[in-house]
Protein backbone atom coordinates (compact mmCIF):
# COMPACT_ATOMS: atom_id res chain seq x y z
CA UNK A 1 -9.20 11.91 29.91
CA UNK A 2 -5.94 12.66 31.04
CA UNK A 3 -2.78 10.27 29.75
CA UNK A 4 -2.33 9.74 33.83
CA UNK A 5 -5.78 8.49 33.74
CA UNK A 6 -5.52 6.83 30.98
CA UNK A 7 -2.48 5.11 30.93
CA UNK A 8 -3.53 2.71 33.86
CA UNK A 9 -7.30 2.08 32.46
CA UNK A 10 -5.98 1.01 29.02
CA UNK A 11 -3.75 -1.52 30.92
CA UNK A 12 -6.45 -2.94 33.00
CA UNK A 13 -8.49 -3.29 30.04
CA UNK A 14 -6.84 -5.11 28.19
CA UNK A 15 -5.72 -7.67 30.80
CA UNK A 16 -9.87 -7.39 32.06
CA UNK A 17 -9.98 -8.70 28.29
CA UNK A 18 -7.84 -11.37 27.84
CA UNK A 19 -8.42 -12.76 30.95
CA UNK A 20 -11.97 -12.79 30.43
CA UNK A 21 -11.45 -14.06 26.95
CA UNK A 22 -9.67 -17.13 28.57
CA UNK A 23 -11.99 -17.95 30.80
CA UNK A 24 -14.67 -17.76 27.97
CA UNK A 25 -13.25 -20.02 25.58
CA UNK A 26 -12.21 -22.40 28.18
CA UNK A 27 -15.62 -22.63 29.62
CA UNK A 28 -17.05 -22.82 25.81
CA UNK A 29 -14.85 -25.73 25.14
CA UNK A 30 -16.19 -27.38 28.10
CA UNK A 31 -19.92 -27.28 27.29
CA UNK A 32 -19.48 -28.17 23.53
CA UNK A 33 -17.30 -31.50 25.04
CA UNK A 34 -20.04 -32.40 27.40
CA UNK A 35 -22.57 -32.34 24.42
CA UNK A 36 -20.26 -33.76 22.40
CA UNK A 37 -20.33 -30.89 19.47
CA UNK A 38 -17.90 -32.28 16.19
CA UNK A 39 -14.65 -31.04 16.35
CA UNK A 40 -14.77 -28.30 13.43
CA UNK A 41 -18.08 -26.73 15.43
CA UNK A 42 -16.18 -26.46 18.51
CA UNK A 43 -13.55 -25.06 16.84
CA UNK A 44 -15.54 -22.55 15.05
CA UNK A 45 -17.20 -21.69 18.76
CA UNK A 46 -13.66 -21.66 19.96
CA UNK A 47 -12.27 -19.13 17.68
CA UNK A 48 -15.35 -17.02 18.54
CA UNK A 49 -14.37 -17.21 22.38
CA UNK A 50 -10.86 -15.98 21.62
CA UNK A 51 -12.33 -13.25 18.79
CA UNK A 52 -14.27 -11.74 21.68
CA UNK A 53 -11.76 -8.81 22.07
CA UNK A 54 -11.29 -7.86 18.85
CA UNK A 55 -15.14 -7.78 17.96
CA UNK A 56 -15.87 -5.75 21.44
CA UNK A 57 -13.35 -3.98 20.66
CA UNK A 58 -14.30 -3.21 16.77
CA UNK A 59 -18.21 -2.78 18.14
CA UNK A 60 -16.90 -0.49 20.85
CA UNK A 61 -15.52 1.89 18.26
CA UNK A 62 -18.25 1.94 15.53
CA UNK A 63 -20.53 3.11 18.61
CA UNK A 64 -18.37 5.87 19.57
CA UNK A 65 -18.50 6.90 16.01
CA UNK A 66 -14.47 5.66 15.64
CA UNK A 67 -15.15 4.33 12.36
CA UNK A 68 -11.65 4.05 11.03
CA UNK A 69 -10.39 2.71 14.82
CA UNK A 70 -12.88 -0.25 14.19
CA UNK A 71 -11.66 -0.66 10.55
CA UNK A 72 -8.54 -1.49 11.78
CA UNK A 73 -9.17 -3.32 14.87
CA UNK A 74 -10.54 -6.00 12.26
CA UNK A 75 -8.13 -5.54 9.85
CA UNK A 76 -5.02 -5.44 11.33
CA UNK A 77 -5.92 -8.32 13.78
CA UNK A 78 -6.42 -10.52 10.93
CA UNK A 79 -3.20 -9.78 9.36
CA UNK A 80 -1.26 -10.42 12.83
CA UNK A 81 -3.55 -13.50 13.39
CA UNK A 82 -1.83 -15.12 9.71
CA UNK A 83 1.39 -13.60 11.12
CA UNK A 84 1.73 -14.75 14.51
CA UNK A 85 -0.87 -18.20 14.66
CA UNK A 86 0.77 -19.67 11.22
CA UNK A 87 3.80 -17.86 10.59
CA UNK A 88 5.45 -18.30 14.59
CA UNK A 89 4.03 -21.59 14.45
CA UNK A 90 6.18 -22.67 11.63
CA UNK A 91 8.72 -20.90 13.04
CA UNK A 92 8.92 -22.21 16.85
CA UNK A 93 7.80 -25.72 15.76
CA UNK A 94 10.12 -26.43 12.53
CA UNK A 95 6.81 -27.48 10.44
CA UNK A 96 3.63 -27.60 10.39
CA UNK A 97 1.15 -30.44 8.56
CA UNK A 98 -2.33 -30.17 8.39
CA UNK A 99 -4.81 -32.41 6.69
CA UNK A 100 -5.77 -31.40 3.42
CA UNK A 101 -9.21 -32.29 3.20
CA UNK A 102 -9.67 -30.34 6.29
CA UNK A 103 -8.52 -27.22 4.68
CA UNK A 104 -10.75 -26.92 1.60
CA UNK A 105 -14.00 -25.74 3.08
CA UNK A 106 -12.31 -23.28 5.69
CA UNK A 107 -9.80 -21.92 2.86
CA UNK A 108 -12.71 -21.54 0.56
CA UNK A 109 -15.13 -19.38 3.16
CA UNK A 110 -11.96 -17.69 4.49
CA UNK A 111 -11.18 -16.29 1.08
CA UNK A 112 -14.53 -15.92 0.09
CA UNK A 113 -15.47 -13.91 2.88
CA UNK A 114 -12.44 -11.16 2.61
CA UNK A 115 -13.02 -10.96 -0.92
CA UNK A 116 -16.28 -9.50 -0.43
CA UNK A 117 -15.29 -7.38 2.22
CA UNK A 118 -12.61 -5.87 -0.40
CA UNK A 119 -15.52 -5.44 -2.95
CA UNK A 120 -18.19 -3.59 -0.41
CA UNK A 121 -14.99 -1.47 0.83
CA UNK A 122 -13.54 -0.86 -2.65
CA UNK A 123 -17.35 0.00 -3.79
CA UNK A 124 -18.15 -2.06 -5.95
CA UNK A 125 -20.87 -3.12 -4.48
CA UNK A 126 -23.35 -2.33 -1.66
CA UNK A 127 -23.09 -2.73 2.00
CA UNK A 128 -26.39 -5.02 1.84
CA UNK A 129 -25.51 -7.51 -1.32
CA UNK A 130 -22.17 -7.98 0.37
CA UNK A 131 -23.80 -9.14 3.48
CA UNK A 132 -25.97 -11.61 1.38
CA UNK A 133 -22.95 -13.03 -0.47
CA UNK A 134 -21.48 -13.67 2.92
CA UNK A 135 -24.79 -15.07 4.41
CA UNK A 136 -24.89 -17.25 1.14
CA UNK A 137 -21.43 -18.93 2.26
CA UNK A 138 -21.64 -18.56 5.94
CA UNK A 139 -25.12 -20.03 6.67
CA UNK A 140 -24.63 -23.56 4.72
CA UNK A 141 -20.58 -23.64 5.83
CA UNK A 142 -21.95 -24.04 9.64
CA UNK A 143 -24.61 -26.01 8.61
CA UNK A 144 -22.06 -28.33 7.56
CA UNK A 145 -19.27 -28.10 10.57
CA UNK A 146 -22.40 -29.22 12.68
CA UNK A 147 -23.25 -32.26 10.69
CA UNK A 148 -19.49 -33.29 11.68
CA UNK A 149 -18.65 -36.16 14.00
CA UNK A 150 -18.69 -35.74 17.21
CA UNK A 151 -15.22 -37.08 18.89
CA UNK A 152 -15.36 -40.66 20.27
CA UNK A 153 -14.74 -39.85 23.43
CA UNK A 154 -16.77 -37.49 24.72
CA UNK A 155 -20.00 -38.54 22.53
CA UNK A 156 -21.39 -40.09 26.22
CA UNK A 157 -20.14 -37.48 28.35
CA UNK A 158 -23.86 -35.56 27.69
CA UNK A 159 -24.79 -32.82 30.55
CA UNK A 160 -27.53 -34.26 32.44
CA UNK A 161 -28.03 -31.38 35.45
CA UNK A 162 -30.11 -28.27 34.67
CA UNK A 163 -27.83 -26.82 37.99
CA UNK A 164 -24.71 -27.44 36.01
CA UNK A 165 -25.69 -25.77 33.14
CA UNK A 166 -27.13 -23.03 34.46
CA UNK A 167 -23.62 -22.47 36.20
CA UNK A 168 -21.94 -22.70 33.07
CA UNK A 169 -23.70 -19.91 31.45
CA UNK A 170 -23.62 -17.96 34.36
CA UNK A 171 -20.32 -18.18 33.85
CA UNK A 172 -19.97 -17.19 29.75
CA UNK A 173 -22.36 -14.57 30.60
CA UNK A 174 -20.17 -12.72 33.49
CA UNK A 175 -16.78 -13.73 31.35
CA UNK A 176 -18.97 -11.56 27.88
CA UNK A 177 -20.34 -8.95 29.94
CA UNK A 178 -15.83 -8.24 31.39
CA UNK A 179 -14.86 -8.32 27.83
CA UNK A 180 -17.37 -5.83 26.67
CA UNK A 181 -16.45 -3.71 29.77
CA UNK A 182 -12.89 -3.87 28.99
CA UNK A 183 -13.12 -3.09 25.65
CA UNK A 184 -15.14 -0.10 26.50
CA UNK A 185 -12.10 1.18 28.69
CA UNK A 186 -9.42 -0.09 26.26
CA UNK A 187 -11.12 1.48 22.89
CA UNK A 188 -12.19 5.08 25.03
CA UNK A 189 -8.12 5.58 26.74
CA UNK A 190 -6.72 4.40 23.70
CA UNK A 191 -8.20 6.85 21.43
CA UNK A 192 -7.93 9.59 23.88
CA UNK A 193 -4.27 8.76 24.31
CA UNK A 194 -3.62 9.05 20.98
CA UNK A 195 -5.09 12.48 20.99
CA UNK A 196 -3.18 13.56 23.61
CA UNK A 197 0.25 12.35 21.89
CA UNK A 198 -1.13 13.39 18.51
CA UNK A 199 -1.08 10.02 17.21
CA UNK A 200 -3.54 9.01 14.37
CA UNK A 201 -6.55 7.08 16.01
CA UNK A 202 -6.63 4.89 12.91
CA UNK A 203 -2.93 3.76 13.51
CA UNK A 204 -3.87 2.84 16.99
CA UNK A 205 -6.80 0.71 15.94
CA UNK A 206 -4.42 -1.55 12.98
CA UNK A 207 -1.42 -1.48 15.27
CA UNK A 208 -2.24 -1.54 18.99
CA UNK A 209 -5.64 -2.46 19.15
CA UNK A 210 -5.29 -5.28 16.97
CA UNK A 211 -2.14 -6.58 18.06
CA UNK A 212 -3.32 -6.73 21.85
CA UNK A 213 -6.92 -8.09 21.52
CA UNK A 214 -5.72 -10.89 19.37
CA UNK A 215 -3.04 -12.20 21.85
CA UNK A 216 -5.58 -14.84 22.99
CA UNK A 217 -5.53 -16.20 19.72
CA UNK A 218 -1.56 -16.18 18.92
CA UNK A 219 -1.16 -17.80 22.31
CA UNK A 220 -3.63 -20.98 20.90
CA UNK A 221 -2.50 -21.04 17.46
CA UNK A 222 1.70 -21.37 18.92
CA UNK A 223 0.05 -24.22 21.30
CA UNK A 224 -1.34 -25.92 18.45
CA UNK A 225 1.44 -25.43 16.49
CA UNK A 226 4.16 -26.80 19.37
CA UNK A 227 1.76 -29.62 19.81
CA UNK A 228 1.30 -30.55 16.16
CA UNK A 229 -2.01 -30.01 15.79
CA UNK A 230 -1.10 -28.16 12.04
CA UNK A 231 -5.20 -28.98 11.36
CA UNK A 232 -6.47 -27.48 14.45
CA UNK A 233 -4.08 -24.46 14.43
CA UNK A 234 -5.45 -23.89 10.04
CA UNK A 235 -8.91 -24.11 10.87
CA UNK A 236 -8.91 -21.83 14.28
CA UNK A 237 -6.87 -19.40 12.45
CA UNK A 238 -9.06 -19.04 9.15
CA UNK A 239 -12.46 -19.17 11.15
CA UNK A 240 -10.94 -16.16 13.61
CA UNK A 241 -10.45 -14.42 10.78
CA UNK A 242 -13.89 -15.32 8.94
CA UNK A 243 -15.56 -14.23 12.06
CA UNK A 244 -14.20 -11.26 12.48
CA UNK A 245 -15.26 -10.13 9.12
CA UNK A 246 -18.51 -11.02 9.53
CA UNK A 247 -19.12 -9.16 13.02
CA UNK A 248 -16.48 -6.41 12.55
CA UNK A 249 -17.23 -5.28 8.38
CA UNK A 250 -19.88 -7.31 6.91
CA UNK A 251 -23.01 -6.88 9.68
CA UNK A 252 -21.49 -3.25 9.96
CA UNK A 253 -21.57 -2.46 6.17
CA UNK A 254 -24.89 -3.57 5.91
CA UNK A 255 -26.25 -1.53 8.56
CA UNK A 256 -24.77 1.27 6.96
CA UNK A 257 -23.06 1.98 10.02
CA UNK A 258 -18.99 2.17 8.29
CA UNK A 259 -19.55 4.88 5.25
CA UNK A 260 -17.23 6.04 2.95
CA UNK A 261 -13.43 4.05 3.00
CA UNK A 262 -9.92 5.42 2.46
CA UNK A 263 -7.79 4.26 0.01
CA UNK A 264 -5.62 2.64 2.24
CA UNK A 265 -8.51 0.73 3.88
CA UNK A 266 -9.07 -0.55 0.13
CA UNK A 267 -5.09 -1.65 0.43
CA UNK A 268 -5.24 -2.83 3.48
CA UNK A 269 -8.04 -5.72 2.96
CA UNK A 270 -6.32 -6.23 -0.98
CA UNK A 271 -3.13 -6.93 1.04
CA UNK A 272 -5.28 -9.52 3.52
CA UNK A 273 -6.50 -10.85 0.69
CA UNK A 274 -2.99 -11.31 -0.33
CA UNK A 275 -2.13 -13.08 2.97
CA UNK A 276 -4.88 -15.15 3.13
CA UNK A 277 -4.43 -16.81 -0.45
CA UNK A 278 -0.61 -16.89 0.27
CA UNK A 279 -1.30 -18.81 3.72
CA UNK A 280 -3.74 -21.50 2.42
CA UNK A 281 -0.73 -21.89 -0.50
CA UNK A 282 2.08 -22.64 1.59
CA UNK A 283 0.12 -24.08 4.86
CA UNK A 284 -2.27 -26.53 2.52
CA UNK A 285 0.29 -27.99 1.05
CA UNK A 286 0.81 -31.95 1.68
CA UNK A 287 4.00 -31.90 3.18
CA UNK A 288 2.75 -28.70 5.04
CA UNK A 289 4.94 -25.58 6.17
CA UNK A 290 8.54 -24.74 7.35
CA UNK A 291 10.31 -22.23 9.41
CA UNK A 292 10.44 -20.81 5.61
CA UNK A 293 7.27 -20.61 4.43
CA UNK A 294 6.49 -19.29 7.98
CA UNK A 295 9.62 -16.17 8.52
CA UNK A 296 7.90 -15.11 4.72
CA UNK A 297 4.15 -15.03 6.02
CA UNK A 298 6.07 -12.68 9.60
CA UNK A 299 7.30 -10.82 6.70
CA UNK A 300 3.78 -9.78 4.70
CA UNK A 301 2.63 -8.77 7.74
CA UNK A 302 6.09 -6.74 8.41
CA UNK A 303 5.44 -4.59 5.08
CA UNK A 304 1.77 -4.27 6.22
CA UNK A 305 2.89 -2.67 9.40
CA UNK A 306 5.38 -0.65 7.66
CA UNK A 307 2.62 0.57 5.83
CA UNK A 308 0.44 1.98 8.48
CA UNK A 309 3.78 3.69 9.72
CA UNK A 310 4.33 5.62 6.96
CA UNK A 311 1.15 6.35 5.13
CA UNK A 312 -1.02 7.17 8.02
């Protein structure tokens, strides 16, 4: 494909995506209301709505056979999810509180989660024990969000018409089936731009890729964040992350679908690692997060892009 070609398709893509993505988390958020889902289970269903993108995406490329594009698709959107949902958030809103007792399951399976991913890519172990050690924390860490309260006021609000339900998932289906179909375009113009311009794929997977796809998910963490919501915006932006370990390295790795890493892939998820720990540190605390804690998190992330630049 031509860059003329291309150009355009990657733009309408993308937008196909987010837009989509919108529409798919808005319309999830709906349905779990009406049945009155607890909080932390919407939220978890909510951060899969806005992940959409960045596990097409990340799917997209593993079937093409762009292993180290889908790499950093997860990767690299995780690092710019700490970046821009926590660290801007602190930033634009002065601080940012969230409840401690909220944070200790969420931290706990978020760092769980990326350490195994470091181990399976690092090899020391196996693509199929390090999807059992995340099954072993994944499966009962759900089980749990579900046996959450439902809010107060939406615990009557049940839906009651097979019609309207049926139009709701009408709906998630068509908003899915756009996202995949973007991220088909977006993954396929971006990589064949980068050929054309002689520009490593893998850089445009950690940088571009991951940077665009996870817009819908800076947009909600900032919202949270201007709104005060600090407990909301922690747990949205550590179960993104969770899930896109899962779907984008875990499932992958145990398939046997992702092969042999690169050193700097082993950096790269040691460096999330990094992130992650210093995050839950500085956002967990009691008297939460300032502008200062949140400029330093901008700043990991900074050196992580600076990173890619060079080395790749």
């Amino acid at each position: 494909m031509t860059p003329t070609a291309a150009i355009p398709l990657f733009i309408a893509s993308v937008a196909l995506m987010l837009v989509a993505s919108a529409v798919f988390a808005g319309r999830l958020d709906h349905i779990g209301l009406r049945l009155g889902m607890p909080e932390t289970l919407l939220g978890l269903l909510t951060a899969l709505a806005a992940d959409a993108p960045e596990i097409s995406s990340a799917i997209t490329a593993l079937v093409s056979h762009e292993k180290s594009v889908a790499v950093g698709v997860v990767v690299g959107s995780n690092a710019f999810n700490l970046a821009a949902m926590l660290g801007v958030s602190a930033v634009v809103a002065s601080r940012v509180r969230a409840r401690h007792e909220a944070l200790e399951l969420e931290a706990f399976a978020g760092l769980w989660l990326v350490g195994v991913a470091l181990a399976v890519v690092a090899g020391g172990i196996g693509g199929r024990v390090g999807f059992a050690l995340v099954a072993v924390v994944v499966l009962p860490y759900v089980f749990l969000l579900g046996r959450g309260e439902a809010p107060e006021h939406t615990r009557e609000q049940n839906i009651d018409s097979h019609r309207e339900i049926a139009q709701l998932v009408v709906v998630l289906l068509v908003a899915l089936s756009l996202i995949v179909g973007g991220s088909i375009g977006a993954v396929r113009s971006a990589t064949d731009l980068a050929q054309a311009w002689s520009v490593p794929k893998e850089l445009v997977g950690v940088v571009v890729l991951a940077i665009l796809t996870s817009l819908p998910n800076a947009w909600t963490g900032v919202r949270f964040g201007l709104q005060q919501r600090g407990s909301a915006l922690m747990s949205e932006t550590l179960n993104s992350n969770s899930i896109n370990i899962v779907a984008g390295l875990a499932l992958p790795a145990a398939l046997g679908s992702l092969g042999a890493f690169s050193g700097l892939d082993v950096f790269d998820l040691a460096w999330l690692v990094g992130m992650t720990a210093a995050a839950v540190l500085l956002f967990g605390r009691r008297g939460g997060a300032g502008r200062t804690a949140g400029v330093f998190l901008i700043g990991l992330y900074a050196v992580f892009l600076a990173v890619q630049l060079v080395v790749r």
